[in-house]
N, C-alpha and C. Protein backbone atom coordinates (compact mmCIF):
# COMPACT_ATOMS: atom_id res chain seq x y z
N UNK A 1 154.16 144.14 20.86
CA UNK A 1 153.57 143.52 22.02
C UNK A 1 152.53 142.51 21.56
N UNK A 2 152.93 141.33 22.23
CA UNK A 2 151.51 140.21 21.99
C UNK A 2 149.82 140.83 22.22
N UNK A 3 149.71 141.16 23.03
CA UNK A 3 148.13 141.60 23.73
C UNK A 3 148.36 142.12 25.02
N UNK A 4 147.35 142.72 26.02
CA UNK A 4 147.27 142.77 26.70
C UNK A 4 146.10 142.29 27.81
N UNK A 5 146.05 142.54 28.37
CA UNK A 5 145.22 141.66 29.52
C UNK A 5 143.48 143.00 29.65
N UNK A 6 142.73 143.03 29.12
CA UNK A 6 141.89 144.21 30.17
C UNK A 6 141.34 143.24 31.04
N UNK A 7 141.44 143.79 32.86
CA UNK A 7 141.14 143.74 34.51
C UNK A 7 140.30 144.93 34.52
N UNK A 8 138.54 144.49 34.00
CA UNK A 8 138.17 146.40 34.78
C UNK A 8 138.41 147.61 34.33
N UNK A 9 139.08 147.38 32.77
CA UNK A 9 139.37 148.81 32.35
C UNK A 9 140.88 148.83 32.41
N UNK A 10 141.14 148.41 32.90
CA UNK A 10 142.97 148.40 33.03
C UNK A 10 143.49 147.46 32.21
N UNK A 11 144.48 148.07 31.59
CA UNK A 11 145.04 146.93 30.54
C UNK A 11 146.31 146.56 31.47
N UNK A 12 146.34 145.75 31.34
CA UNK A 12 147.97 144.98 31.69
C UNK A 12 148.79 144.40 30.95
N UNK A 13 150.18 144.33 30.55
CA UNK A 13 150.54 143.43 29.72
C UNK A 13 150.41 142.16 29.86
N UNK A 14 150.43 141.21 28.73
CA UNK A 14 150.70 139.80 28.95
C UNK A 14 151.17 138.84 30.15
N UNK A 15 152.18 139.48 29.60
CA UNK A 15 153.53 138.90 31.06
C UNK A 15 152.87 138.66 32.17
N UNK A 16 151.80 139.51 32.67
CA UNK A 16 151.44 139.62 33.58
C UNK A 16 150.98 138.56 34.44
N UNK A 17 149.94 138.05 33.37
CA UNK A 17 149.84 136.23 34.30
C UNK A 17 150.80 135.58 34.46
N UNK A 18 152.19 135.27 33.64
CA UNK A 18 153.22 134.88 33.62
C UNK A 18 153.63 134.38 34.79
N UNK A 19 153.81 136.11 35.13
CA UNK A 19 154.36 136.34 36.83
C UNK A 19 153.75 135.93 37.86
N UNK A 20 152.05 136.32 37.83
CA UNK A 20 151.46 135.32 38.34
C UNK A 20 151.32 133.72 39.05
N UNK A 21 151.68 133.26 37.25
CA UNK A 21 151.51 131.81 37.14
C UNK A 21 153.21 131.46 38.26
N UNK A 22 154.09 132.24 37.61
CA UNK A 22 155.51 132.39 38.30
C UNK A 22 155.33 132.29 39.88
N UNK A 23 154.50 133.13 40.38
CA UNK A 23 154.84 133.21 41.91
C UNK A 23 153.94 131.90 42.74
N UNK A 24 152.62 131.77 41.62
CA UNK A 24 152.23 130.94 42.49
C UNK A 24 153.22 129.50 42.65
N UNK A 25 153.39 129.64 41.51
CA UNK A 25 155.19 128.16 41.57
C UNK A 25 155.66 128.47 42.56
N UNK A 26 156.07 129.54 42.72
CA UNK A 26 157.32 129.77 43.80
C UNK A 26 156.52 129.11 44.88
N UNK A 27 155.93 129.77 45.31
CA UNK A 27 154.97 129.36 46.62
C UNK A 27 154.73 128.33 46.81
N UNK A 28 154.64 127.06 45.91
CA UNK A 28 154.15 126.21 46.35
C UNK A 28 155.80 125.55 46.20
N UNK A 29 156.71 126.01 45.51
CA UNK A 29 157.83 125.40 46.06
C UNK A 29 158.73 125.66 46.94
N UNK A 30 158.63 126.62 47.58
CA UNK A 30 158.83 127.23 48.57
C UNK A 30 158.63 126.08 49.91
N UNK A 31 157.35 125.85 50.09
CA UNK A 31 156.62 125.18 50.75
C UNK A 31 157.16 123.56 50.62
N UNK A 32 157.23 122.97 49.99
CA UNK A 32 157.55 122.09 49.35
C UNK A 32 159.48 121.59 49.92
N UNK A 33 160.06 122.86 49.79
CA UNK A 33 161.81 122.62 50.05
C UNK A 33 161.43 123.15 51.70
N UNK A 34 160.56 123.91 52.05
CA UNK A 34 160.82 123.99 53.19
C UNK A 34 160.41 123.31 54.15
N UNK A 35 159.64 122.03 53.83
CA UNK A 35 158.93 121.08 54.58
C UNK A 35 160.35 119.68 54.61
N UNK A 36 161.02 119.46 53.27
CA UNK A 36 161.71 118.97 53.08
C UNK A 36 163.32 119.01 53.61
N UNK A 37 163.39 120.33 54.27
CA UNK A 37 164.91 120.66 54.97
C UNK A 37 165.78 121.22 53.88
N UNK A 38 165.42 121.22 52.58
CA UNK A 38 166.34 121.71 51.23
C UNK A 38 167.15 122.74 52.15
N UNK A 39 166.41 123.93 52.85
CA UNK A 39 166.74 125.18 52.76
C UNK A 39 168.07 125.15 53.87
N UNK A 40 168.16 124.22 55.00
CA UNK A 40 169.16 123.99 55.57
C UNK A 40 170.57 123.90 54.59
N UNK A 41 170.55 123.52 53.32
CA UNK A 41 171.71 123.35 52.71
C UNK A 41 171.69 124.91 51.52
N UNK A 42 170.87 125.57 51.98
CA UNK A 42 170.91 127.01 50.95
C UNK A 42 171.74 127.73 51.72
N UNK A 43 172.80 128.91 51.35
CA UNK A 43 173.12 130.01 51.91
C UNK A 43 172.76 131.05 52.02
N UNK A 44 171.97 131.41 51.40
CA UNK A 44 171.25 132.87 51.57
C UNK A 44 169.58 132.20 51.02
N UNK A 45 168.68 132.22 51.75
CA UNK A 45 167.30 131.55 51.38
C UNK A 45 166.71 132.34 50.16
N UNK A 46 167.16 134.00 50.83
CA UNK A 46 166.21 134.94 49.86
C UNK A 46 167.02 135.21 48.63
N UNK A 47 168.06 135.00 48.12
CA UNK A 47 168.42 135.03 46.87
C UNK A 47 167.98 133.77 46.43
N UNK A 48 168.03 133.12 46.94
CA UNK A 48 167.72 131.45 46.09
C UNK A 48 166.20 131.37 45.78
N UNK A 49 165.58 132.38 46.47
CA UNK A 49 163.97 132.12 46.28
C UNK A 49 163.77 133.43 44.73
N UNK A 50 164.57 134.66 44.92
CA UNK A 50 164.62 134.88 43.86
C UNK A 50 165.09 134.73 42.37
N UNK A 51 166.41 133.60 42.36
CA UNK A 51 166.71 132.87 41.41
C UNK A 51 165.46 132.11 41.34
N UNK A 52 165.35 131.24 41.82
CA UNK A 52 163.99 130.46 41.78
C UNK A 52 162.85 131.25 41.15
N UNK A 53 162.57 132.45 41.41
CA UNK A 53 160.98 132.61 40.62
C UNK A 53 161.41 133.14 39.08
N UNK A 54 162.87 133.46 38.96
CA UNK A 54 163.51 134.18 37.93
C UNK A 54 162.99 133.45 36.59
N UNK A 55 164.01 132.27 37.26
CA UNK A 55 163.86 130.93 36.67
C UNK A 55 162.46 130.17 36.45
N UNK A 56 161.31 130.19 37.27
CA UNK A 56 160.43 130.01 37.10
C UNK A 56 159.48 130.69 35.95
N UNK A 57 159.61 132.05 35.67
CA UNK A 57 159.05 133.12 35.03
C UNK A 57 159.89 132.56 33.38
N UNK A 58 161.11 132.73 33.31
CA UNK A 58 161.61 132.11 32.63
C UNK A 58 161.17 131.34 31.56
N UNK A 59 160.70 129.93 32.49
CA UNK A 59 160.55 128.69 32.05
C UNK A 59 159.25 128.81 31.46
N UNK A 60 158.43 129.65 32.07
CA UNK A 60 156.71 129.59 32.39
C UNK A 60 157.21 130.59 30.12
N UNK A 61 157.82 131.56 30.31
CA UNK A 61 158.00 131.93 29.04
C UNK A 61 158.44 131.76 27.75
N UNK A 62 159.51 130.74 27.99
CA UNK A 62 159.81 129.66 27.03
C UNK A 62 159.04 128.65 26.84
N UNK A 63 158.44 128.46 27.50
CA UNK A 63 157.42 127.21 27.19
C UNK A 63 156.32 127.63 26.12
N UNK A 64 155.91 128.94 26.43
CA UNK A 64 154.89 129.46 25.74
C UNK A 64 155.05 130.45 24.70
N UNK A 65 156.61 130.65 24.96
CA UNK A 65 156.94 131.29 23.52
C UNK A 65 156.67 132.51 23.52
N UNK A 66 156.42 133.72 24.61
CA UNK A 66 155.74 135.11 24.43
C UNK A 66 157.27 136.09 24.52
N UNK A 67 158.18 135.36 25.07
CA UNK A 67 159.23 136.82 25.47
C UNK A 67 160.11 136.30 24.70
C-alpha cells in the first residue's frame, strides 16, 4: 500500500481522495450534460453516470500512477 490518509485518528486508504476527487468530477459533469440535453440521447442515465465516475476514478489513477 502507498500510504494512508489519517482524518482524526482514522486512517483511510489513499484511494480515498481519488474517489473523492472522482465524484466531485462526476458532479460537476453531471451538471454540465444535463444543462446541455446530452442525457436526452443516454438510455439508461444511471448506468452512464456510473460508467462515468468509473472512468473518472480511473483516469484520476492513471494519471497519478497509485493503482
Amino acid at each position: 500500500m502507498r500510504g494512508q490518509l489519517d482524518l482524526y485518528g482514522v486512517f483511510l486508504p489513499s484511494s480515498a481522495a481519488l474517489l473523492l476527487f472522482a465524484y466531485v468530477g462526476l458532479r460537476v459533469l453531471t451538471t454540465l450534460l444535463g444543462r446541455t440535453g446530452f442525457y436526452q440521447a443516454v438510455w439508461h442515465r444511471s448506468l452512464f453516470n456510473l460508467a462515468l465516475y468509473i472512468t473518472l476514478f480511473g483516469g484520476f489513477s492513471a494519471a497519478i500512477g497509485w493503482l
